[in-house]
C-alpha atoms as a PDB file:
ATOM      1  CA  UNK A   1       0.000   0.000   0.000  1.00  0.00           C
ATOM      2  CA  UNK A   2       1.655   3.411  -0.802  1.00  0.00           C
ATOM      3  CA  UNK A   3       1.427   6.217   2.030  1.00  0.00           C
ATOM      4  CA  UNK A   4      -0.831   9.193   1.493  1.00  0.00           C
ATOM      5  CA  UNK A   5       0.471  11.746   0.363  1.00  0.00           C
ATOM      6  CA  UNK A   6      -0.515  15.602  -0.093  1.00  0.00           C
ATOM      7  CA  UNK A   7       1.100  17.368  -3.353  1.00  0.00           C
ATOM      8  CA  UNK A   8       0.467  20.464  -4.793  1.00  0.00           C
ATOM      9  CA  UNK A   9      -1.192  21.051  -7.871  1.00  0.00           C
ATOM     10  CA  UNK A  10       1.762  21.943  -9.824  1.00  0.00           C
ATOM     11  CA  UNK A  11       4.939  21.185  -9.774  1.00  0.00           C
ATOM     12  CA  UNK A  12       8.350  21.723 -11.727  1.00  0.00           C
ATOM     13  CA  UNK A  13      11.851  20.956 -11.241  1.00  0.00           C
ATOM     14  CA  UNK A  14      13.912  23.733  -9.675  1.00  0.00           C
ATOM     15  CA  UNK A  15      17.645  24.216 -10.531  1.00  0.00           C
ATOM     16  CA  UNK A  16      19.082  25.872  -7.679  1.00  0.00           C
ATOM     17  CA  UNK A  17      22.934  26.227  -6.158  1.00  0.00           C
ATOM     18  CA  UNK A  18      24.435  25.798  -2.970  1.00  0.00           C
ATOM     19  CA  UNK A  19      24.639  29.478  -1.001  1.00  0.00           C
ATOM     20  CA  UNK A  20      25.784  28.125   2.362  1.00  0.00           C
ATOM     21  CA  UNK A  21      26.358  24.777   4.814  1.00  0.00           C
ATOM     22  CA  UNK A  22      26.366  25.010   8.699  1.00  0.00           C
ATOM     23  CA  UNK A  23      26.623  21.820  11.142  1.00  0.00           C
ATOM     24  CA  UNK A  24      24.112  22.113  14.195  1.00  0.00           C
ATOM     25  CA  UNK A  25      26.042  19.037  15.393  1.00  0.00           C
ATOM     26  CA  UNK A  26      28.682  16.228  14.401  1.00  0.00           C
ATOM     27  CA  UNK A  27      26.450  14.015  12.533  1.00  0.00           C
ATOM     28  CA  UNK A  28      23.985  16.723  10.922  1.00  0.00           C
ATOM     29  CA  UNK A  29      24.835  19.104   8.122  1.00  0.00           C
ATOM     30  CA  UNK A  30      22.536  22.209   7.099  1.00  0.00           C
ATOM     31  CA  UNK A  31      22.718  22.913   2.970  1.00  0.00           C
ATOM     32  CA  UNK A  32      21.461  26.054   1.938  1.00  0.00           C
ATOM     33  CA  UNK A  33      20.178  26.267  -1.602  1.00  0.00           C
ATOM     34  CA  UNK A  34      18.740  29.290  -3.525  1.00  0.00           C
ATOM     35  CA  UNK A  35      18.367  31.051  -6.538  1.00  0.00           C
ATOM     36  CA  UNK A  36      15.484  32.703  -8.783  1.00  0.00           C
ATOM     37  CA  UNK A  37      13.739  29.908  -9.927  1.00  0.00           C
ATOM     38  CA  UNK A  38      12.688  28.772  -5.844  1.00  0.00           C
ATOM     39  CA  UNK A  39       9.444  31.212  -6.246  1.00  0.00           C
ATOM     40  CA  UNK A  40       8.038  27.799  -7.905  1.00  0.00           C
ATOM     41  CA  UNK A  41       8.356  26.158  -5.158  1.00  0.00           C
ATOM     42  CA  UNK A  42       4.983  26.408  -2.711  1.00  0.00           C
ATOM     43  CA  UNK A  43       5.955  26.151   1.110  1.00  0.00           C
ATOM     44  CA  UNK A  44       3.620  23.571   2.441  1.00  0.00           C
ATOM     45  CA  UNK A  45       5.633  23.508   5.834  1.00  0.00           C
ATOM     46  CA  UNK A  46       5.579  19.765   8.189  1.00  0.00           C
ATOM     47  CA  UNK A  47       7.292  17.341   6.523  1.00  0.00           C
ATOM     48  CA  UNK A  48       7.962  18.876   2.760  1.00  0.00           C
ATOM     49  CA  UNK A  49       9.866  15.990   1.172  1.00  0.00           C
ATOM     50  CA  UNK A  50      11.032  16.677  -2.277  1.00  0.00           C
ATOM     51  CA  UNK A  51      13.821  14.851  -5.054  1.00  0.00           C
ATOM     52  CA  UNK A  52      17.477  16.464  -4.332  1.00  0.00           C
ATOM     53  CA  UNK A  53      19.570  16.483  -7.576  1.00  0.00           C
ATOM     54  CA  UNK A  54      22.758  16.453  -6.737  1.00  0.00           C
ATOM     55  CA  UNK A  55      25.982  15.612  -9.262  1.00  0.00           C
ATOM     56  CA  UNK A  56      28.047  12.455  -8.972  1.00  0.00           C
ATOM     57  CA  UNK A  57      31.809  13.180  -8.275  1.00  0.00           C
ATOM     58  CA  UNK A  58      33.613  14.168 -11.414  1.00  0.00           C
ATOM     59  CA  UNK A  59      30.709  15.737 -13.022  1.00  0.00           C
ATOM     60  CA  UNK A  60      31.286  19.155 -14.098  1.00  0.00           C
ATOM     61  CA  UNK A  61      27.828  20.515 -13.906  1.00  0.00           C
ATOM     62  CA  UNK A  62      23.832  19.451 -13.180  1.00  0.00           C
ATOM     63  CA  UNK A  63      22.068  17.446 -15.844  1.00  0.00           C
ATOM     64  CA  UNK A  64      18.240  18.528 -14.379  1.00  0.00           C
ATOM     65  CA  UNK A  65      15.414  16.179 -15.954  1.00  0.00           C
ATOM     66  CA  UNK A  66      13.021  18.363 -18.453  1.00  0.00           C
ATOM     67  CA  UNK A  67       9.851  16.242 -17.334  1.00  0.00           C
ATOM     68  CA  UNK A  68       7.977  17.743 -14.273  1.00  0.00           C
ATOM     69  CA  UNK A  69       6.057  14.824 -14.189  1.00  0.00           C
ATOM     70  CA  UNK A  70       7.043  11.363 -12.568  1.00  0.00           C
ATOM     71  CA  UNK A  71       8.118  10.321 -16.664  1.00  0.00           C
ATOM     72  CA  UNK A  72      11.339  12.519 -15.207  1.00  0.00           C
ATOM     73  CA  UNK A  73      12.379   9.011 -13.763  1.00  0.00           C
ATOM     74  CA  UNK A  74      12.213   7.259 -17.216  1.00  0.00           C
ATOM     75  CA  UNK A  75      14.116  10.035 -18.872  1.00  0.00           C
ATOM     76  CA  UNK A  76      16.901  10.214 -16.083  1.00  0.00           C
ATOM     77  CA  UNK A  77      17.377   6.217 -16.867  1.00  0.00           C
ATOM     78  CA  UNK A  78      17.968   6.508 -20.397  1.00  0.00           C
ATOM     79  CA  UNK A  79      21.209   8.825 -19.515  1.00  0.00           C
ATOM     80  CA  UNK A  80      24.710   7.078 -18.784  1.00  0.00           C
ATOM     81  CA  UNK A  81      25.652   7.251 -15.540  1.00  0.00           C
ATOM     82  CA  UNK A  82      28.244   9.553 -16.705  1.00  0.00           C
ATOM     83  CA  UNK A  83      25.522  12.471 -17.353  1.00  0.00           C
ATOM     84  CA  UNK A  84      23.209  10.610 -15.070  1.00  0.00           C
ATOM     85  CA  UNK A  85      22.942  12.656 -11.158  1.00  0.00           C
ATOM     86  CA  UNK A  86      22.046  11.467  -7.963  1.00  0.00           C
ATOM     87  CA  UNK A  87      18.884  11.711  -7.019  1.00  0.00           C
ATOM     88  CA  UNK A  88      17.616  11.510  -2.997  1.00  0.00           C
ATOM     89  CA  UNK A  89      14.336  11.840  -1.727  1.00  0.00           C
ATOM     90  CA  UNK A  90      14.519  15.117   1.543  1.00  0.00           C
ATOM     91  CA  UNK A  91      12.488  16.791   3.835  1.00  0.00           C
ATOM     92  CA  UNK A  92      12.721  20.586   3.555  1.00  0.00           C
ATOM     93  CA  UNK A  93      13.917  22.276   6.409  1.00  0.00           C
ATOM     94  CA  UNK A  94      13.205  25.323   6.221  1.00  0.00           C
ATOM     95  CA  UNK A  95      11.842  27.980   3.741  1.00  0.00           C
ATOM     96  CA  UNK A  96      13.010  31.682   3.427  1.00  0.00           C
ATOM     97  CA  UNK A  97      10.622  33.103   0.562  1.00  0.00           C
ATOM     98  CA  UNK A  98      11.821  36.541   1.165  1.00  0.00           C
ATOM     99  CA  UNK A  99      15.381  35.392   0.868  1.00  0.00           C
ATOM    100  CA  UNK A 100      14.748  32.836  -2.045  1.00  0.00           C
ATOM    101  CA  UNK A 101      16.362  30.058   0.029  1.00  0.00           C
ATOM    102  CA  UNK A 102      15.667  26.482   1.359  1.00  0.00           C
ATOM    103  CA  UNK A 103      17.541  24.978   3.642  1.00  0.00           C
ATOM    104  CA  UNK A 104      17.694  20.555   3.306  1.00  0.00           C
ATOM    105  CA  UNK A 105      19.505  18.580   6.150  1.00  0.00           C
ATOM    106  CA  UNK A 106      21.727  15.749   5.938  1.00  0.00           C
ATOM    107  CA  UNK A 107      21.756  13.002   8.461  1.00  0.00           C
ATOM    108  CA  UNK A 108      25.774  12.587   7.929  1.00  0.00           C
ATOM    109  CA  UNK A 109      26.630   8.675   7.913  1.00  0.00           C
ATOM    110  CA  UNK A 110      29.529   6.438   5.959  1.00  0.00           C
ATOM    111  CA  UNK A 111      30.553   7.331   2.414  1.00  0.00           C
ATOM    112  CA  UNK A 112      26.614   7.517   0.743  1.00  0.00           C
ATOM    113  CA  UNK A 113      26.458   9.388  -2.090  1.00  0.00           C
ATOM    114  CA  UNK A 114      24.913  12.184  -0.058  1.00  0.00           C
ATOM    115  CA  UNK A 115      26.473  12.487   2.519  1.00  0.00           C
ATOM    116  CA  UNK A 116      29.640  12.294   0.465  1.00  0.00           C
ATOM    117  CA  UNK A 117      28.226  15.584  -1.526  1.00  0.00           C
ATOM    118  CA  UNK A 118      26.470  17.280   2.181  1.00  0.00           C
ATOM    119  CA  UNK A 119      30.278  17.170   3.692  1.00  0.00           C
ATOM    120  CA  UNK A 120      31.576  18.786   0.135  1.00  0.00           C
ATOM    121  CA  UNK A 121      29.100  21.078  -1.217  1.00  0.00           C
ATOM    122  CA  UNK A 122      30.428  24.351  -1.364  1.00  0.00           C
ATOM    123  CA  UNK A 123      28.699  27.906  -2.594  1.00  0.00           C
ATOM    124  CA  UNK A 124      28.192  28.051  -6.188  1.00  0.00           C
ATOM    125  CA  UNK A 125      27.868  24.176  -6.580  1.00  0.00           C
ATOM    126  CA  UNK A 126      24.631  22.998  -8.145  1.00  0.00           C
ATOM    127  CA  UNK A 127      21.469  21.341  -7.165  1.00  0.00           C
ATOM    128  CA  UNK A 128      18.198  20.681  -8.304  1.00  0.00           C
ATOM    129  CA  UNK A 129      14.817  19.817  -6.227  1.00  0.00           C
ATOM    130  CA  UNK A 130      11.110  18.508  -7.223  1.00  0.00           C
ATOM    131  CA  UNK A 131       8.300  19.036  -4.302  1.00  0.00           C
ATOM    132  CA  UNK A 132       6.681  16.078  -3.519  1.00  0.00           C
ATOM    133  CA  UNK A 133       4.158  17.553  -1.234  1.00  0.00           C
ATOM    134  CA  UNK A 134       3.407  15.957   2.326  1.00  0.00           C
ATOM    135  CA  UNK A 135       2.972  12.543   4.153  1.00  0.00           C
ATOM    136  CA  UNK A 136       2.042  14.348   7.505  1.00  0.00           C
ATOM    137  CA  UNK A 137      -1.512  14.067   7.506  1.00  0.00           C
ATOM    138  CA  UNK A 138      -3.139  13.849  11.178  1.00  0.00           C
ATOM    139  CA  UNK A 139      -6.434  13.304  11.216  1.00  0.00           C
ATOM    140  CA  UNK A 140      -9.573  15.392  12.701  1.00  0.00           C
ATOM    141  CA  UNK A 141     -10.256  12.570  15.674  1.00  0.00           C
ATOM    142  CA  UNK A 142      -6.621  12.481  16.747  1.00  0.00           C
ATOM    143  CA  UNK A 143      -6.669  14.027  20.848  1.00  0.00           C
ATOM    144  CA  UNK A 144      -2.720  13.572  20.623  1.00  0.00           C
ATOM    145  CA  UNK A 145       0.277  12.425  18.185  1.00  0.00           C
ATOM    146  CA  UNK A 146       2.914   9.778  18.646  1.00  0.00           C
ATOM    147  CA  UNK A 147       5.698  10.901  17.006  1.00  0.00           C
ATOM    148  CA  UNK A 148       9.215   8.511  15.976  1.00  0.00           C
ATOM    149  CA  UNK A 149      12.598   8.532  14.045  1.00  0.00           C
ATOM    150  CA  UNK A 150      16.004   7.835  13.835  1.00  0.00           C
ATOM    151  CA  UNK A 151      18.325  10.559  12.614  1.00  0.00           C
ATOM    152  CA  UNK A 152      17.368  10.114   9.059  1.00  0.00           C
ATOM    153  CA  UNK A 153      14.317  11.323  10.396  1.00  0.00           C
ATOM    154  CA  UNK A 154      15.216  14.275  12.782  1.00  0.00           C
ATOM    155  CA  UNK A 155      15.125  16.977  10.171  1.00  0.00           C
ATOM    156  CA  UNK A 156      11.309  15.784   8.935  1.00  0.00           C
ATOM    157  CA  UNK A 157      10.184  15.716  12.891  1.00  0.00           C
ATOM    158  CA  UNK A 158      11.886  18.693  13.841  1.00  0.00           C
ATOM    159  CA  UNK A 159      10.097  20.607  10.899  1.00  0.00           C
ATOM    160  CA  UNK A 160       6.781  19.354  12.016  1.00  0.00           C
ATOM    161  CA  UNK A 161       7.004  20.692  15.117  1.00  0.00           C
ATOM    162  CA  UNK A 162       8.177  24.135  14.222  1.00  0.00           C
ATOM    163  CA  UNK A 163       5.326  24.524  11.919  1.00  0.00           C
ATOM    164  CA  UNK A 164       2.943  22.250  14.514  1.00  0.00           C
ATOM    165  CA  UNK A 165      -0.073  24.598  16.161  1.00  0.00           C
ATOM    166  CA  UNK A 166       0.053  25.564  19.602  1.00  0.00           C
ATOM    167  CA  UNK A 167      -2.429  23.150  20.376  1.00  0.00           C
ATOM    168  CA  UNK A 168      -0.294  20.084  19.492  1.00  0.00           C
ATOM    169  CA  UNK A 169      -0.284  17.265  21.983  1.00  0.00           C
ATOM    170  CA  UNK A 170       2.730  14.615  21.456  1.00  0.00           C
ATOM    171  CA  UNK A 171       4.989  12.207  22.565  1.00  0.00           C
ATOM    172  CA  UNK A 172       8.207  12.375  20.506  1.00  0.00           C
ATOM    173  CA  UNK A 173      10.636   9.788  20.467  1.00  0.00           C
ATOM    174  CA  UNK A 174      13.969  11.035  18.448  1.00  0.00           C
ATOM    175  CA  UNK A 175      17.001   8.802  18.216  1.00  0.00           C
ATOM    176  CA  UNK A 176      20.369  10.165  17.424  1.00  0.00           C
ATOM    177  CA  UNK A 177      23.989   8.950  16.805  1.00  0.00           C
ATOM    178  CA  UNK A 178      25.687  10.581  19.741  1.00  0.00           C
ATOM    179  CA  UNK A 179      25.053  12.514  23.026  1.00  0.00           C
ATOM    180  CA  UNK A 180      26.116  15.821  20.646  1.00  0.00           C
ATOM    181  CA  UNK A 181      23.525  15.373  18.229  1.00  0.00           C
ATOM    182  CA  UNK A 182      20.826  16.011  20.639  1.00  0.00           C
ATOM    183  CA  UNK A 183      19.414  19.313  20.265  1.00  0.00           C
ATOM    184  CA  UNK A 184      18.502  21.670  22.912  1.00  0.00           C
ATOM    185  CA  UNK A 185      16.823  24.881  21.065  1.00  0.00           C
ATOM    186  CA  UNK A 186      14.054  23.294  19.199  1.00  0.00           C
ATOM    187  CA  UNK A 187      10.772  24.731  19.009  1.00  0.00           C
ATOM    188  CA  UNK A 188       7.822  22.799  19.985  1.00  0.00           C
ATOM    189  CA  UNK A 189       4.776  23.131  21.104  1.00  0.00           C
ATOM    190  CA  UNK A 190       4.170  23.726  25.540  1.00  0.00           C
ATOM    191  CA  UNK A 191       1.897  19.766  25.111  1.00  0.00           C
ATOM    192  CA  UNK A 192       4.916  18.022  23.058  1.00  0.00           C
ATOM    193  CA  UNK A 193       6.926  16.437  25.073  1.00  0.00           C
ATOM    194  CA  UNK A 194       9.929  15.431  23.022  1.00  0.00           C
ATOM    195  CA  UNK A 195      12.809  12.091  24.474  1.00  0.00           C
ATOM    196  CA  UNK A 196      16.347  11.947  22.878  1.00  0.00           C
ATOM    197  CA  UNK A 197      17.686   8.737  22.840  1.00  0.00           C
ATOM    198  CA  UNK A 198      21.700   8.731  21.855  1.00  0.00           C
ATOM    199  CA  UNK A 199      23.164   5.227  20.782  1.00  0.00           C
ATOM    200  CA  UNK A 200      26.793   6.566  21.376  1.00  0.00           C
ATOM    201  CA  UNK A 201      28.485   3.547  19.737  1.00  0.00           C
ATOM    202  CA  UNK A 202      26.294   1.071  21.211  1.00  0.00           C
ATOM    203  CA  UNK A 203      26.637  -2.197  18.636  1.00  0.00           C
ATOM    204  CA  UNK A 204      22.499  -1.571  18.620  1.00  0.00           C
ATOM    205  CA  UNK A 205      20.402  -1.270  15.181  1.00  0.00           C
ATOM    206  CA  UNK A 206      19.873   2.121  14.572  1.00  0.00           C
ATOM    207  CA  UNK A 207      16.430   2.614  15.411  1.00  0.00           C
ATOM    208  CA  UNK A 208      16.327   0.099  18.161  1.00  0.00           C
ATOM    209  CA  UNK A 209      16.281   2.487  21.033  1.00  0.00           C
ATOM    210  CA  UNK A 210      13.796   4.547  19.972  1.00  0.00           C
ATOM    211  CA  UNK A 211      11.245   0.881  19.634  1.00  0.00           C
ATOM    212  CA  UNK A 212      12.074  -0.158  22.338  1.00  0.00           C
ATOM    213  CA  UNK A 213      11.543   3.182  24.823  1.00  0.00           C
ATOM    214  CA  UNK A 214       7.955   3.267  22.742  1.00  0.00           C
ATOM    215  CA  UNK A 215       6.728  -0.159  23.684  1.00  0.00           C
ATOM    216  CA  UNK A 216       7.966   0.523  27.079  1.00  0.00           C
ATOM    217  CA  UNK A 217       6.415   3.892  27.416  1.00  0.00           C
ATOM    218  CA  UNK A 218       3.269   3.998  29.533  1.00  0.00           C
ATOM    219  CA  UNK A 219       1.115   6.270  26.396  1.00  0.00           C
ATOM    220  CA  UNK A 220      -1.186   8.761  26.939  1.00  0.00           C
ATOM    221  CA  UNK A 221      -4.789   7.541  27.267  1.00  0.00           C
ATOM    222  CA  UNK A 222      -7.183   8.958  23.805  1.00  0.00           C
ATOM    223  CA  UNK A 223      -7.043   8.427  20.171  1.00  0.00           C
ATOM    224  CA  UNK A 224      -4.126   9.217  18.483  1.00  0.00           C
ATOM    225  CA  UNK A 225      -2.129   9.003  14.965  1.00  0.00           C
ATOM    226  CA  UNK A 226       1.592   8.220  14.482  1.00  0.00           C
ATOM    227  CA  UNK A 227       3.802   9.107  12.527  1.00  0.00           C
ATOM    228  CA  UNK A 228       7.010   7.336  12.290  1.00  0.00           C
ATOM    229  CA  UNK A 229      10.345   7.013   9.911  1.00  0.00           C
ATOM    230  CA  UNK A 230      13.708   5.812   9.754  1.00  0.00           C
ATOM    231  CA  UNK A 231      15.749   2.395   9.617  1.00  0.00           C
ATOM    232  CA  UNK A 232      12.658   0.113   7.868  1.00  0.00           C
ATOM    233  CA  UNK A 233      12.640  -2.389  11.456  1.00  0.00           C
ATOM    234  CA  UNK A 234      11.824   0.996  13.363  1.00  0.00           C
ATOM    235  CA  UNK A 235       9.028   1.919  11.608  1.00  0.00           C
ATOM    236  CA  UNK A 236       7.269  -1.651  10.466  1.00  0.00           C
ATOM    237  CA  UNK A 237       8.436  -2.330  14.674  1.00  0.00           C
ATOM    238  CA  UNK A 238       6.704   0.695  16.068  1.00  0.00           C
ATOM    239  CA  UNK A 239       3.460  -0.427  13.633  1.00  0.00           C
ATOM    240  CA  UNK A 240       3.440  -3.785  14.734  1.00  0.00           C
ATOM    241  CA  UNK A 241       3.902  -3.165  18.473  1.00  0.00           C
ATOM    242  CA  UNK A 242       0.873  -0.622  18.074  1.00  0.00           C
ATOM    243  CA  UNK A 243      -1.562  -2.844  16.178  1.00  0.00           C
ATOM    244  CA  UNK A 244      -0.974  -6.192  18.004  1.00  0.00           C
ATOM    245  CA  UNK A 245      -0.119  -4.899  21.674  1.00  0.00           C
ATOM    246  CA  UNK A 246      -2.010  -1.987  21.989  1.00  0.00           C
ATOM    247  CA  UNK A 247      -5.078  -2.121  19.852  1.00  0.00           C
ATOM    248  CA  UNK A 248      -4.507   1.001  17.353  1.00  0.00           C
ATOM    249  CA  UNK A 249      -6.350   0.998  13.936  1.00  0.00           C
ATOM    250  CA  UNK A 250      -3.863   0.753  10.975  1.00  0.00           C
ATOM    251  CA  UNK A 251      -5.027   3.861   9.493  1.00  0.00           C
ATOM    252  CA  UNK A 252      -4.474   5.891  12.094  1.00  0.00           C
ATOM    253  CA  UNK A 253      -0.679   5.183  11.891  1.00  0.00           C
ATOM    254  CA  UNK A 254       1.949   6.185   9.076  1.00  0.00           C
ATOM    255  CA  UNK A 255       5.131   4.731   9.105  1.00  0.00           C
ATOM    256  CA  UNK A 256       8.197   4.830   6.291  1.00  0.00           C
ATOM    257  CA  UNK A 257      10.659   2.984   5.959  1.00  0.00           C
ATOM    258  CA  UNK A 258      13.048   5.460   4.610  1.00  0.00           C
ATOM    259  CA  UNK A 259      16.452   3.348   4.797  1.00  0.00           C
ATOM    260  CA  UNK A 260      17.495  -0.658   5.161  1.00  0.00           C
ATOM    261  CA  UNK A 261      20.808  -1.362   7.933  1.00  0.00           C
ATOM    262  CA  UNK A 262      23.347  -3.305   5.653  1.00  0.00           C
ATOM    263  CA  UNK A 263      21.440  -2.236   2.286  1.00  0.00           C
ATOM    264  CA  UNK A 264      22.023   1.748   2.181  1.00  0.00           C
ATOM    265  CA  UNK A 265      21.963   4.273   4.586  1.00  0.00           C
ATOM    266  CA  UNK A 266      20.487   8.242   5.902  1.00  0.00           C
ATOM    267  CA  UNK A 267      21.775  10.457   3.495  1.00  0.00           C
END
């Protein structure tokens, strides 16, 4: 079953270039893009995923896909890897209209392709996005949120909370790399109450701390949606545990599986 998603009505690709990078801590990495053409772009805020373009080492410039339309896949295939770039599916972090800048975080880890280009990128390199709307979609009936990721899935969480109403009741469960990565100026709502869980070179699956602290957790009585992302075992986990032990209806729970362990890894 694919997840719902929200998209705007129109969309196009956006060639853009790199106007800045900032770390907020060791295994994070901020990328500022901008340039004329982000006034396409519609700010939808929560978890605004869109397609980073991004070249492979050695390639001199950007080869953006003509198609805005999902044919842009097709044409990107019939390209040699040569011309061919990277392409990486990101949440937006945040949006500066009146600047004409976006900022996309990188969960740093190994030698991936984008983390490879995150730890390089420099002003003036290029880079290319295509909105793919939102997958944040709480429904009416939900009293209170449950919300989970590993650090692949900090920057998505993080934005949904910044752009969350001051009504928002959670439980956030965020798992990080190290005792550094946790963040201590985040802005959330007075009902959220957000847990850091560091493995600090624990031999653990990523993702493991933050299932296990949620079936442990004693929740909050009501209704309530998740939403939950990261290492695939953390979020088909966190659905299981919720259907079987506790009782809560599938479709009041989205979960992605946006990376395998031992397959590929957060970007």
């Amino acid at each position: 079953m694919l997840p719902k998603t929200r998209t705007p009505e129109s969309r196009r690709m956006i060639t853009l270039e790199v106007r800045g990078t900032t770390k907020p801590t060791p295994a994070f990495s901020v990328i500022t893009l901008g340039g004329p053409e982000l006034e396409h772009l519609k700010p939808m805020g929560f978890d605004q995923t869109v397609r980073l373009f991004f070249p492979r080492e050695g390639q001199e410039g950007l080869r953006m896909p003509r198609l805005s339309s999902e044919a842009w896949m097709a044409e990107l295939l019939l390209l040699p890897k040569s011309r061919r770039p990277w392409v990486r599916n990101f949440t937006i972090r945040r949006t500066r209209p009146e600047l004409g800048e976006v900022d996309i975080e990188f969960a740093l880890h190994g030698d991936t392709p984008a983390s490879t280009w995150a730890r390089r990128a420099r002003p003036g390199d290029p880079a290319g996005i295509f909105d793919m709307g939102l997958t944040y979609l709480p429904p009416a009936h939900a009293e209170w949120q449950l919300l989970a990721g590993d650090e692949s899935a900090v920057p998505a969480i993080l934005a949904i909370l910044e752009h969350a109403p001051a009504s928002l009741v959670a439980e956030v469960f965020l798992e990080v790399p190290g005792a550094d990565d946790i963040r201590t100026d985040i802005a959330a709502p007075d009902g959220v109450r957000v847990r850091w869980l560091a493995r600090d070179g624990a031999d653990t699956l990523p993702g493991s701390l933050a299932l296990d602290a949620i079936k442990e957790s004693a929740l909050r009585p009501g209704r309530f949606y998740t939403w939950v992302a990261g290492e695939a075992a953390l979020a088909t986990g966190v659905r299981r545990h919720l259907v079987r032990d506790r009782g809560v209806p599938k479709p009041d729970i989205a979960f992605f599986g946006y990376w395998r362990h031992g397959r590929s890894s957060p970007g």
